[in-house]
Protein backbone atom coordinates (compact mmCIF):
# COMPACT_ATOMS: atom_id res chain seq x y z
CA UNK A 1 102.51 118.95 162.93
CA UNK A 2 100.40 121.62 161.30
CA UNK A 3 96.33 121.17 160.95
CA UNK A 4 94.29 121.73 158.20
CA UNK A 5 91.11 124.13 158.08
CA UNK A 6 89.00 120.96 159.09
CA UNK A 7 91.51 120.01 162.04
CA UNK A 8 93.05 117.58 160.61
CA UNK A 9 96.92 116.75 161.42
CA UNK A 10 98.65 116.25 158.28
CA UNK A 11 102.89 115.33 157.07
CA UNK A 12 102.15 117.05 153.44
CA UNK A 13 100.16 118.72 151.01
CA UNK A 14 100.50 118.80 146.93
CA UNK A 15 98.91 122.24 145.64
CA UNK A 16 98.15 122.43 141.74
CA UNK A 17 97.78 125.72 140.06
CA UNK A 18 96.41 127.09 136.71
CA UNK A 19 97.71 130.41 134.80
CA UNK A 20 96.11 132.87 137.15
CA UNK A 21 97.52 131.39 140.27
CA UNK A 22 94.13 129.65 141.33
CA UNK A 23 94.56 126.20 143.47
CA UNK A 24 92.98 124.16 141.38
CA UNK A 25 93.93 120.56 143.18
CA UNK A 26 94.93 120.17 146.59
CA UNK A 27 95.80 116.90 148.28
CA UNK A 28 96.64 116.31 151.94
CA UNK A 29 98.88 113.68 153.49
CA UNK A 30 97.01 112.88 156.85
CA UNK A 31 99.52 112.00 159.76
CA UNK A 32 97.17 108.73 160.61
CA UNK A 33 98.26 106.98 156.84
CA UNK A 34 94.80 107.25 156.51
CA UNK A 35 93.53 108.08 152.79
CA UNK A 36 94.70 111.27 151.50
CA UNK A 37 91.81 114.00 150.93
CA UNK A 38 92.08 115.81 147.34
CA UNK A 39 90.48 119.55 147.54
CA UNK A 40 88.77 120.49 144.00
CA UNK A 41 88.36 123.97 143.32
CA UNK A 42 85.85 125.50 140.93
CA UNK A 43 86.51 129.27 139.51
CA UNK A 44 83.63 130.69 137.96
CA UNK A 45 83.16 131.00 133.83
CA UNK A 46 82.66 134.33 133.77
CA UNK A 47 85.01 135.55 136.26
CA UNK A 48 88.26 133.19 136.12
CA UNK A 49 89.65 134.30 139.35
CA UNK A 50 86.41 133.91 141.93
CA UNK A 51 86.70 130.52 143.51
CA UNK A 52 82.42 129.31 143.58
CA UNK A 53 82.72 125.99 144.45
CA UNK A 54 85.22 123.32 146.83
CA UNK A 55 84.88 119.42 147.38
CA UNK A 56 86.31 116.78 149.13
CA UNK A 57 86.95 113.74 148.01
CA UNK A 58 86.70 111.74 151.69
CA UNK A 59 83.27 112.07 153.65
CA UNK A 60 84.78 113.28 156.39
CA UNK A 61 85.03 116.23 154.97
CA UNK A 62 82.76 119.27 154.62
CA UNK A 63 80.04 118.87 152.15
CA UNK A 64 80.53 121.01 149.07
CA UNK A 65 80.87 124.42 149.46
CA UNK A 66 78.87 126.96 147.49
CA UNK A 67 80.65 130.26 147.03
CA UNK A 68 78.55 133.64 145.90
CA UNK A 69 79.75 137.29 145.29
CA UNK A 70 77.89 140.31 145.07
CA UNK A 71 78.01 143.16 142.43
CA UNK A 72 81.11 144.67 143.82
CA UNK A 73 83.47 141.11 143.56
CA UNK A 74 83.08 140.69 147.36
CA UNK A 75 82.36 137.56 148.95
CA UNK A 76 78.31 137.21 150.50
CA UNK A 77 79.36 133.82 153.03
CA UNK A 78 82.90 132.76 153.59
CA UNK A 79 83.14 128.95 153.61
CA UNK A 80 81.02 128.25 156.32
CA UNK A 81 78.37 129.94 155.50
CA UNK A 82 78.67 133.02 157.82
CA UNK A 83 76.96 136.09 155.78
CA UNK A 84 78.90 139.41 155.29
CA UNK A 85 78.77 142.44 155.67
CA UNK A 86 80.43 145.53 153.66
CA UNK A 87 80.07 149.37 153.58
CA UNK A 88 79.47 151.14 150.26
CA UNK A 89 83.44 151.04 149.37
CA UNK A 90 83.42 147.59 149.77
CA UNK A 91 85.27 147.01 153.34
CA UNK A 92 83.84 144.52 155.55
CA UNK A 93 81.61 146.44 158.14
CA UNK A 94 80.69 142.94 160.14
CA UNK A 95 79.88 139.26 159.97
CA UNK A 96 77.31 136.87 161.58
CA UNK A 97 79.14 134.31 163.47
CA UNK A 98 77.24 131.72 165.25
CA UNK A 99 78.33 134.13 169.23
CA UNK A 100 76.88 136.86 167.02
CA UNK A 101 77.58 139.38 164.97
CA UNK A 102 81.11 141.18 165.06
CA UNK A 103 81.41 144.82 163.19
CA UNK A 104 84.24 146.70 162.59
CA UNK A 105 84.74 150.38 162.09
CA UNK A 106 87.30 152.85 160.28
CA UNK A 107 88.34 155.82 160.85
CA UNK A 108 89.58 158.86 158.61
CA UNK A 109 92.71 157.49 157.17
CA UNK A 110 90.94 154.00 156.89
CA UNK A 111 92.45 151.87 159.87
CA UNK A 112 90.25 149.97 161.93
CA UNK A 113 89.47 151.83 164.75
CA UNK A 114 86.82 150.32 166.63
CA UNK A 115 85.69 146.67 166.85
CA UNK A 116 82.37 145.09 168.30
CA UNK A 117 81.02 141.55 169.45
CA UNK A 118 79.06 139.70 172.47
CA UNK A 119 81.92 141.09 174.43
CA UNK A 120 81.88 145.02 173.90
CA UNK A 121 83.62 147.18 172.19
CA UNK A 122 86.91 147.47 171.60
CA UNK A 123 89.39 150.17 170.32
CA UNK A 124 92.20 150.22 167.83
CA UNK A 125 95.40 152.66 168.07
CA UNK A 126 98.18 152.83 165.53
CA UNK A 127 101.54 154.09 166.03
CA UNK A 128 103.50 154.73 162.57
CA UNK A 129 100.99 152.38 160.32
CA UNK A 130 101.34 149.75 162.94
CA UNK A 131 98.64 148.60 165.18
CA UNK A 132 100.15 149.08 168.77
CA UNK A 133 97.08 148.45 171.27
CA UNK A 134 93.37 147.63 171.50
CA UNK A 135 91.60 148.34 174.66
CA UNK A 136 88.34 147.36 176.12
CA UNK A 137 86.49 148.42 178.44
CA UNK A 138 88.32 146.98 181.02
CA UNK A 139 91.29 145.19 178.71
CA UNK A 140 94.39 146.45 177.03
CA UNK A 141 96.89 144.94 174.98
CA UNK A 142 99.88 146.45 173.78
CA UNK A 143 102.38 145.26 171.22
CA UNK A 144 105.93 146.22 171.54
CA UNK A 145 107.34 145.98 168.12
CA UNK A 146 111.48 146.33 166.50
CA UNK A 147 110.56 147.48 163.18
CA UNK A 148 107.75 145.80 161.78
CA UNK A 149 108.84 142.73 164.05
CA UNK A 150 106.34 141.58 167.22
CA UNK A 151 108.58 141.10 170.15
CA UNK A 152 106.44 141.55 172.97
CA UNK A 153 102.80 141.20 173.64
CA UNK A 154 101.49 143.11 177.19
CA UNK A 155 97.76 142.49 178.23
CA UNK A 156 95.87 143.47 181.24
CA UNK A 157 92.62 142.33 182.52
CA UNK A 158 91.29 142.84 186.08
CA UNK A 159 93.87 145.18 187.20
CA UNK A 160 96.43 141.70 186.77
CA UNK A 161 99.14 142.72 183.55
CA UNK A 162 100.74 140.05 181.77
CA UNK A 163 104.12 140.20 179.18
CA UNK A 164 104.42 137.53 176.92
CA UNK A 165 107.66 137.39 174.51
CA UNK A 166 107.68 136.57 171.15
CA UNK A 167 109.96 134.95 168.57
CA UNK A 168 109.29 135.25 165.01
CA UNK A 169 110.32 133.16 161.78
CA UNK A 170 111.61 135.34 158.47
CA UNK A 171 108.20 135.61 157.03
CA UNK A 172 106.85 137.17 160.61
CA UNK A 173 104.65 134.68 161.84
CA UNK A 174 104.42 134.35 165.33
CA UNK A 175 106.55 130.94 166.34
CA UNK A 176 107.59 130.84 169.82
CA UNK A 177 105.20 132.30 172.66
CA UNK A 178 107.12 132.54 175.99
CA UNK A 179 105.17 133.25 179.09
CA UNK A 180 104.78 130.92 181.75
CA UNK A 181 105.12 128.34 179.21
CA UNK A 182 107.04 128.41 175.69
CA UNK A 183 104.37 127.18 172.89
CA UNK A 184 105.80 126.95 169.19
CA UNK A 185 102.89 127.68 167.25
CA UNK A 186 102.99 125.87 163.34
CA UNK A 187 101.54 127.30 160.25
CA UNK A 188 100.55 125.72 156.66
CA UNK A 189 101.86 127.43 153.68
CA UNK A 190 98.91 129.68 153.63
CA UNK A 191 98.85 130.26 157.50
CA UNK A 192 96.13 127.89 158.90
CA UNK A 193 96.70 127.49 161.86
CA UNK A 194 95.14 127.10 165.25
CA UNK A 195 94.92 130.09 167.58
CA UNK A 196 97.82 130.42 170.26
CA UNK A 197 98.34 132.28 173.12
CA UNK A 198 99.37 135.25 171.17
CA UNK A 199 97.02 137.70 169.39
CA UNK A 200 99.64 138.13 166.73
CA UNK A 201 100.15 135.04 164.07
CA UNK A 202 100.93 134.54 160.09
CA UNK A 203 103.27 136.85 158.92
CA UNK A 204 103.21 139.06 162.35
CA UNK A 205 99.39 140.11 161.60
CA UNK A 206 96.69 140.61 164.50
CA UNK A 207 94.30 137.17 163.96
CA UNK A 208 90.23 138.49 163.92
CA UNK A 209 88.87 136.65 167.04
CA UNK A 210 86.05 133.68 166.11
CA UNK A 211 87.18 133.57 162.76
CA UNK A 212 91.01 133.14 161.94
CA UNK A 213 90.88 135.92 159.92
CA UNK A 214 93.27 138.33 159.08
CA UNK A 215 92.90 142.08 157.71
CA UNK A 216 96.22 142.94 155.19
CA UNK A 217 97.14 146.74 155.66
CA UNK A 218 93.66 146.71 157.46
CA UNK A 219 92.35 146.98 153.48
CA UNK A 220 90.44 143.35 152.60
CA UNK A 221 90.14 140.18 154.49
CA UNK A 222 92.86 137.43 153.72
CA UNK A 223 91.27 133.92 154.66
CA UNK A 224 94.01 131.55 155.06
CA UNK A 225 90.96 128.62 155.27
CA UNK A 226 90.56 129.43 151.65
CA UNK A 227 93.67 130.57 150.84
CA UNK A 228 92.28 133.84 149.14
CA UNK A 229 90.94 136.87 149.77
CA UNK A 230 87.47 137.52 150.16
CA UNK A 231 87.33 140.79 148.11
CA UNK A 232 88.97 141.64 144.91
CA UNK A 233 92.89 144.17 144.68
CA UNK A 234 90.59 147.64 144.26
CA UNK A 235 94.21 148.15 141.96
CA UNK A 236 93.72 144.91 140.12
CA UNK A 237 93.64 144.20 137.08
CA UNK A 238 95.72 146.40 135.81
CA UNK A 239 97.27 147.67 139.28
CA UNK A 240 99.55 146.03 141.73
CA UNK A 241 97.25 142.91 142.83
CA UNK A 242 97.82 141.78 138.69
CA UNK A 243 95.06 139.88 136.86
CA UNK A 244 93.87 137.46 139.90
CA UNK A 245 92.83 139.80 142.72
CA UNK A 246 91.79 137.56 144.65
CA UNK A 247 94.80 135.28 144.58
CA UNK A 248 97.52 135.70 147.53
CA UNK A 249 101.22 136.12 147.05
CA UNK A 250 100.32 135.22 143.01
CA UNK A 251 100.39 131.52 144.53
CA UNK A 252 103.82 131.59 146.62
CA UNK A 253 102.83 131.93 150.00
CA UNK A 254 106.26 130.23 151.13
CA UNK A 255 108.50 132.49 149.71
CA UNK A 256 106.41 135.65 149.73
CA UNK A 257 104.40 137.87 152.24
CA UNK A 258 101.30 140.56 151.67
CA UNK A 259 101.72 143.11 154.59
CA UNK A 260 99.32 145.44 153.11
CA UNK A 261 96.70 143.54 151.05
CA UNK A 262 97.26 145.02 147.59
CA UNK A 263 100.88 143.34 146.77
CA UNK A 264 103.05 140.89 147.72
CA UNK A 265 107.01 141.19 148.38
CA UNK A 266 109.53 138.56 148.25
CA UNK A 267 110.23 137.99 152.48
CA UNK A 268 113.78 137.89 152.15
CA UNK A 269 114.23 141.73 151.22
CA UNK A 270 112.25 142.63 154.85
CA UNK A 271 113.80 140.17 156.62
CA UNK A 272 117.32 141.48 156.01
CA UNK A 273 116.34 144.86 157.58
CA UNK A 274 114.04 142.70 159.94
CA UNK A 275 117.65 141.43 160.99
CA UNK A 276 118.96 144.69 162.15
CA UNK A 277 115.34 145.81 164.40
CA UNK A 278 115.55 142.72 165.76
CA UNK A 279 119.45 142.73 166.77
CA UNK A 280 118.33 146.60 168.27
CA UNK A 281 115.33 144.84 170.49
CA UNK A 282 117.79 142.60 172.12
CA UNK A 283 120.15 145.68 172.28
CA UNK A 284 117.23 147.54 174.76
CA UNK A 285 116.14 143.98 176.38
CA UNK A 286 116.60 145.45 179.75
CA UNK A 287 113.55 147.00 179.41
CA UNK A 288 111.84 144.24 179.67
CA UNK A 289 113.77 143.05 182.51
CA UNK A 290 110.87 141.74 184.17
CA UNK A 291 109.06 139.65 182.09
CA UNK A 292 112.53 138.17 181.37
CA UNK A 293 113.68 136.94 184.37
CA UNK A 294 110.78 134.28 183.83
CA UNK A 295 111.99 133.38 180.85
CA UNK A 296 114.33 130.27 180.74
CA UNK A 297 117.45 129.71 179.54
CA UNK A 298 116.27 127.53 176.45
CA UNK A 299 114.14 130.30 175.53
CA UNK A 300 117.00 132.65 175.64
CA UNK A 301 118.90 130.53 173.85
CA UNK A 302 116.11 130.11 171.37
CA UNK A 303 116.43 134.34 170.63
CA UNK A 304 119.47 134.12 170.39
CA UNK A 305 119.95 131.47 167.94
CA UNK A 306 116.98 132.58 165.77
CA UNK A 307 118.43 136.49 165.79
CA UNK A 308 121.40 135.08 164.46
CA UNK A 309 119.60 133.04 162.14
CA UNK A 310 117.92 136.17 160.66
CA UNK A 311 121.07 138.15 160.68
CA UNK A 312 122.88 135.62 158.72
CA UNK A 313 120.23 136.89 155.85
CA UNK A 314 121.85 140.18 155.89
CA UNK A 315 125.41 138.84 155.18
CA UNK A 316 123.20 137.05 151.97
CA UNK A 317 122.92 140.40 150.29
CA UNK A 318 125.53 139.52 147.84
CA UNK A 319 125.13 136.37 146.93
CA UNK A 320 121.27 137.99 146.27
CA UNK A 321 122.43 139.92 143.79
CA UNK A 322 123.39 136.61 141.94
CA UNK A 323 119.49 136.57 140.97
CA UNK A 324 119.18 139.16 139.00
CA UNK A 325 122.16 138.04 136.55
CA UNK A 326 120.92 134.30 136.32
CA UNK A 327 122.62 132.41 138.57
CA UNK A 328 120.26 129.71 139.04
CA UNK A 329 122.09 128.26 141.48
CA UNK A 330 122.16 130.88 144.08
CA UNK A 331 118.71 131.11 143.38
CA UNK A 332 118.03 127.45 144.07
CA UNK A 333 119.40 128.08 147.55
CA UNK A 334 117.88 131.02 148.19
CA UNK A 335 114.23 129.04 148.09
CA UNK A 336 113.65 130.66 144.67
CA UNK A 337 113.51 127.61 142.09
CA UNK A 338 110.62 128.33 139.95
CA UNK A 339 109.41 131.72 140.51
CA UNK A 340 110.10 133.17 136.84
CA UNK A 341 107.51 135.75 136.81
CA UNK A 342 108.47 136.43 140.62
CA UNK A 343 112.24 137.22 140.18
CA UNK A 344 111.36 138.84 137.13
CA UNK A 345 109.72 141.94 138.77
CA UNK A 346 111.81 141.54 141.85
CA UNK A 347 115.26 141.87 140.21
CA UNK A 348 115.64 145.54 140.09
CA UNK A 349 114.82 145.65 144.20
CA UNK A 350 117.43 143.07 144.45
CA UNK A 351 119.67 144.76 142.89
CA UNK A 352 119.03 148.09 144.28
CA UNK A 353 118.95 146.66 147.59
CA UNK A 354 122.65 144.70 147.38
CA UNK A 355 123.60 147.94 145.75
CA UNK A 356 122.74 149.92 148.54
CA UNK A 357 124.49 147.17 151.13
């Protein structure tokens, strides 16, 4: 079972919205059939979309949390009170944690490029947009990717290298870690989660160390704790984040993913080209005949099963098409009951897509 932000196991939770896509309400089924918890979230009267206050309503809860912004839209302390730090075009430049501070650094075409905590510094390479290895100074880790899709993770420390395999569910996220052990990491359905072995996790995106963060399209912080961003679309309102800036996936996190922090896209589009990268990694597995040959056969059969799971999308692409002429009932299957404004501006890249297939 998944865990909340405050560790707490849990069978359900209830999210309430207003117009701009703000949680308003959230209440948690605990897995004890213990009380329920109800979140309240406050926006602020002068700026609909920045969330200033939350509460709990059982006192094992966090106190009330006080929420500030400073003249740019950015969040000063993220929700547990950890100031912030941002550069004069409003990227986060660092945090103080309580192990310290941690800064990051961009380069030229504004990718993180260099990282810093208690533990040195750390370096950043891309390979076509996609972050492909950080080294230390005496660490690397690689990613081995088909598509946009983790496969692989590679680390080494103390001259001893290390290949871990990864499976991934239609949104991205990192689900199965295979190494000497398979673990099944679980997500909420705003990614909280707790760290696995993997440095990868919701929607296939490196998790910031100490914090649970994640960096969309390394662009603005996405805090899955608060279910927000801490900084404001720089495209918004007007541009492609829409009025609430701050809001992710306009308030379908289920059905939607944000790869690059300024719009969201309906999951199943990537996932049906996600189907063929993934059907070419296990195409060229014999390159990573080594790391295999540990793996065991439930694993194996657990790639397998979830390739052809994703590939099934693909044969979809019709039936897709159903959307954008009103057949609610495809769209009921599809997981997209009650996204109006959603299939609205998705239609004509359904369309264009099943024409294309």
């Amino acid at each position: 079972m998944p865990e909340d932000a405050h560790g707490k196991t849990y069978r359900e939770q209830h999210f309430e919205y207003d117009a701009l896509d703000n949680v308003r309400r959230l209440e948690t089924v605990l897995a004890d059939a213990s009380a329920n918890n109800v979140t309240t979230f406050t926006y602020n009267p002068s700026d609909l979309t920045q969330l200033i206050n939350i509460s709990h309503s059982r006192s094992d809860y966090p106190a009330p949390v006080t929420l500030e912004y400073d003249a740019l839209g950015n969040l000063k302390r993220d929700e547990k009170g950890n100031p912030l730090h941002y550069d004069a075009l409003g990227r986060l430049i660092g945090v103080t944690l309580p192990t310290g501070q941690r800064r990051w650094h961009y380069g030229p075409g504004g990718n993180i490029i260099k990282t810093e905590d208690s533990r040195g510094p750390r370096w950043r390479y891309h390979t076509g947009g996609q972050l492909s290895c950080e080294t230390g100074e005496s660490t690397q880790t690689r990613w081995v990717l088909a598509g946009n899709v983790p496969v692989a993770e590679s680390r080494l420390a103390s001259a001893v290298r290390e290949v871990m395999l990864l499976g991934t569910d239609a949104q991205g996220s990192v689900t199965t870690e295979a190494k000497d052990q398979i673990q099944t990491p679980v997500y909420g359905a705003y990614g909280q989660s707790q760290p696995g072995a993997s440095r990868l996790g919701y929607a296939g995106v490196l998790r910031e160390e100490d914090s649970g963060w994640y960096f969309l399209g390394d662009y603005r912080i996405y805090n899955p704790a608060l279910m927000r961003f801490h900084s404001r679309d720089s495209l918004s309102p007007f541009g492609e984040g829409g009025l609430n800036g701050y809001a992710y996936c306009a308030g379908d996190p289920v059905n939607r993913i944000d790869p690059s922090g300024h719009s969201w896209l309906d999951w199943l589009l990537p996932a049906v080209g996600i189907a063929f990268g993934v059907m070419g990694a296990v195409a060229s597995f014999g390159a990573l005949a080594a790391p295999a040959a540990a793996l065991t056969a439930s694993y194996i059969t657990a790639v397998t099963t979830a390739t052809l799971s994703v590939v099934s999308l693909a044969a979809d692409v019709a039936s897709i098409a159903l959307l954008a002429t009103g057949n609610e009932s495809a769209g009921r299957i599809l997981g997209f009951v009650g996204m109006a404004t959603g299939l609205a501006s998705a239609a004509p890249s359904i369309a264009g897509a099943a024409a294309k297939g």
